[in-house]
Protein backbone atom coordinates (compact mmCIF):
# COMPACT_ATOMS: atom_id res chain seq x y z
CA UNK A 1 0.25 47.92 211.65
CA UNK A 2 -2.17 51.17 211.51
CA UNK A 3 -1.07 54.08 209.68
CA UNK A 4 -2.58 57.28 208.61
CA UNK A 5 -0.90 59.59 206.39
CA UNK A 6 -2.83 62.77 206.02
CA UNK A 7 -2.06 64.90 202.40
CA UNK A 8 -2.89 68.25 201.22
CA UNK A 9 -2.27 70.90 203.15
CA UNK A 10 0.17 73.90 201.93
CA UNK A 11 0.27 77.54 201.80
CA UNK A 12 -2.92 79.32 200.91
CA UNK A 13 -4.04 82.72 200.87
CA UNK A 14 -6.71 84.25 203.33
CA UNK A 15 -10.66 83.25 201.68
CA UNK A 16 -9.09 80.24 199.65
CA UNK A 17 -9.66 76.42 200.25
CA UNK A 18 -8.07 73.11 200.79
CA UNK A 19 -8.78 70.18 200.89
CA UNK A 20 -6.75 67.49 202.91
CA UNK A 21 -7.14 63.91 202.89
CA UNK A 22 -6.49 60.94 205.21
CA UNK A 23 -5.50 57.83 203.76
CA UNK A 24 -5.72 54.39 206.20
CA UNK A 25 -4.61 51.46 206.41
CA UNK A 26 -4.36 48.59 208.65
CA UNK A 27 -7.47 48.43 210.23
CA UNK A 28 -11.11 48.02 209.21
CA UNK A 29 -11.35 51.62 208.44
CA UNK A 30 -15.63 51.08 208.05
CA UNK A 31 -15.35 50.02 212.06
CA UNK A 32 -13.96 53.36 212.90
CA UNK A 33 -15.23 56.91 213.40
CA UNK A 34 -12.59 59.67 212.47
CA UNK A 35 -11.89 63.00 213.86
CA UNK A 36 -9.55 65.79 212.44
CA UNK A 37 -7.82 67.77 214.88
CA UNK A 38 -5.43 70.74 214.68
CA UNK A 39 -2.29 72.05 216.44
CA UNK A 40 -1.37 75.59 216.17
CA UNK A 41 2.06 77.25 216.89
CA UNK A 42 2.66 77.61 221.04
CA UNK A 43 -1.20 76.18 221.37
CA UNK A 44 -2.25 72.80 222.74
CA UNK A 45 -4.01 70.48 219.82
CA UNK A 46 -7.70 71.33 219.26
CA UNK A 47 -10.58 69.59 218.36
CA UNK A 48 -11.95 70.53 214.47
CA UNK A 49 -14.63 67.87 212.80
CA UNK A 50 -15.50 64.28 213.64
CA UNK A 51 -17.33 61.56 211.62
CA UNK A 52 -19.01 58.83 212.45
CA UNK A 53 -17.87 55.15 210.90
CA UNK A 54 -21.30 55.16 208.71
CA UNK A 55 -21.03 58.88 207.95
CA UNK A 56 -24.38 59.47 209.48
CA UNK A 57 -23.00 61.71 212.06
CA UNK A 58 -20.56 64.49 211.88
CA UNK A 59 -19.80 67.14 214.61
CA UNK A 60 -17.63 70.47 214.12
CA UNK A 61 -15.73 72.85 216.10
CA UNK A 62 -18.01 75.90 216.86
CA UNK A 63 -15.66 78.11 214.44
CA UNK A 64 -15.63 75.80 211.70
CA UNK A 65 -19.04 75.16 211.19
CA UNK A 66 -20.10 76.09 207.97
CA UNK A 67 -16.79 76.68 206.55
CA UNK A 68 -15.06 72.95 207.11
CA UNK A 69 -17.02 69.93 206.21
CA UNK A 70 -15.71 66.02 206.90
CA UNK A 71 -16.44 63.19 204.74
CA UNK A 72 -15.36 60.13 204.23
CA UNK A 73 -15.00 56.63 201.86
CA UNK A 74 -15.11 54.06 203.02
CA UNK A 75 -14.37 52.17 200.07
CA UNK A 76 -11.16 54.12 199.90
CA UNK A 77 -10.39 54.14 203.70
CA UNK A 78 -10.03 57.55 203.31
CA UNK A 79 -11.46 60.57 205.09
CA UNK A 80 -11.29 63.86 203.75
CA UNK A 81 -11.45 67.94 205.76
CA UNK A 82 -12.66 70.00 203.18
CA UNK A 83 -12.00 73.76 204.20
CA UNK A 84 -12.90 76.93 202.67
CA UNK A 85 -13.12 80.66 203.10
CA UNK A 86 -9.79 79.84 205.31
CA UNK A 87 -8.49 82.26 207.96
CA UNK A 88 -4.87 82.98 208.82
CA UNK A 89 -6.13 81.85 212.28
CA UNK A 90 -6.75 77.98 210.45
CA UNK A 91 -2.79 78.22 210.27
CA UNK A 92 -1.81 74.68 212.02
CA UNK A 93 -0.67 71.33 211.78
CA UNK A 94 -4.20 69.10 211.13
CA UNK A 95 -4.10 65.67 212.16
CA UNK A 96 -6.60 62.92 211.77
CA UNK A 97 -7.37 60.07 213.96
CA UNK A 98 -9.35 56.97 214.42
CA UNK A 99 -11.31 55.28 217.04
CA UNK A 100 -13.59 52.82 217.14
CA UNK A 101 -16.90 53.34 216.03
CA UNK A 102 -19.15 55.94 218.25
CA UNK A 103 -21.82 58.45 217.29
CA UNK A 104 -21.51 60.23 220.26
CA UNK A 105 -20.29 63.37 220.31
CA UNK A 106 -18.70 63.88 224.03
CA UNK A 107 -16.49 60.95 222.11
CA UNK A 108 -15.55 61.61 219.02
CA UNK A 109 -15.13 65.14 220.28
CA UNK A 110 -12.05 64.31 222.65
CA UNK A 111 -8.65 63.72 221.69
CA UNK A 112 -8.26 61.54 224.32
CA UNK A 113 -10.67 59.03 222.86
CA UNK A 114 -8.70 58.60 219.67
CA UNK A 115 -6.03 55.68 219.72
CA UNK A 116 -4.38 55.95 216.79
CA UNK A 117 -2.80 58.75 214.73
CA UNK A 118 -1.31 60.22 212.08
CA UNK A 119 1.80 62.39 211.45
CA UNK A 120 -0.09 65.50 210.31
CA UNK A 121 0.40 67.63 207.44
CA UNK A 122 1.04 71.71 207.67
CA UNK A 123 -1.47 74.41 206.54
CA UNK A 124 -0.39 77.91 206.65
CA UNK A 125 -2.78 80.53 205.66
CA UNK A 126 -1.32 83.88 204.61
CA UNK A 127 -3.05 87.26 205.41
């Protein structure tokens, strides 16, 4: 059974930094590209930072480029969102997700593409 239990989110003020972490199991995590989405109150889920199952790719959301960055271990089966100089507009639940191994970024781009999930954790940036 595949699960993925994301970790770290929490209430931060506006310019501070999280980090969140994605912990799988059940599958051969080293097969798999991973993607971190987000899902903000009243919005529809949105796409934030994918990785690529060797790390050699990763792909961001135009408005978190430079202030997110996605890594992973795959020694660990984890994969990790680092995010800094955080926005009250980053307020969501994030969610991470695997798929099977792509570099392409019209794929790891679309939720759609991702078959398994996890439960997400909250992030709440105050102003």
């Amino acid at each position: 059974q595949v699960q993925l239990v994301e970790s770290g989110g929490g209430l931060v003020q506006a310019g501070g930094s999280l980090r969140l972490s994605c912990a799988s199991s059940g599958l051969t995590f080293s097969s798999y590209s991973m993607g971190w989405f987000r899902q903000a109150p009243g919005k529809d889920r949105e796409f934030v930072a994918a990785i690529s199952w060797s790390a050699g790719s990763t792909y961001y959301a135009d408005s978190m480029k430079g202030r997110f960055t996605i890594s992973r271990d795959n020694a660990k089966n984890t994969v990790y969102l680092q995010m800094n100089s955080l926005k009250p507009e980053d307020t969501a639940v994030y969610y991470c997700a695997a798929r099977t191994a792509t570099i392409f970024r019209t794929l790891l781009t679309d939720q759609k593409q991702y078959r398994y999930w996890g439960q997400g954790t909250q992030v709440t940036v105050s102003s």
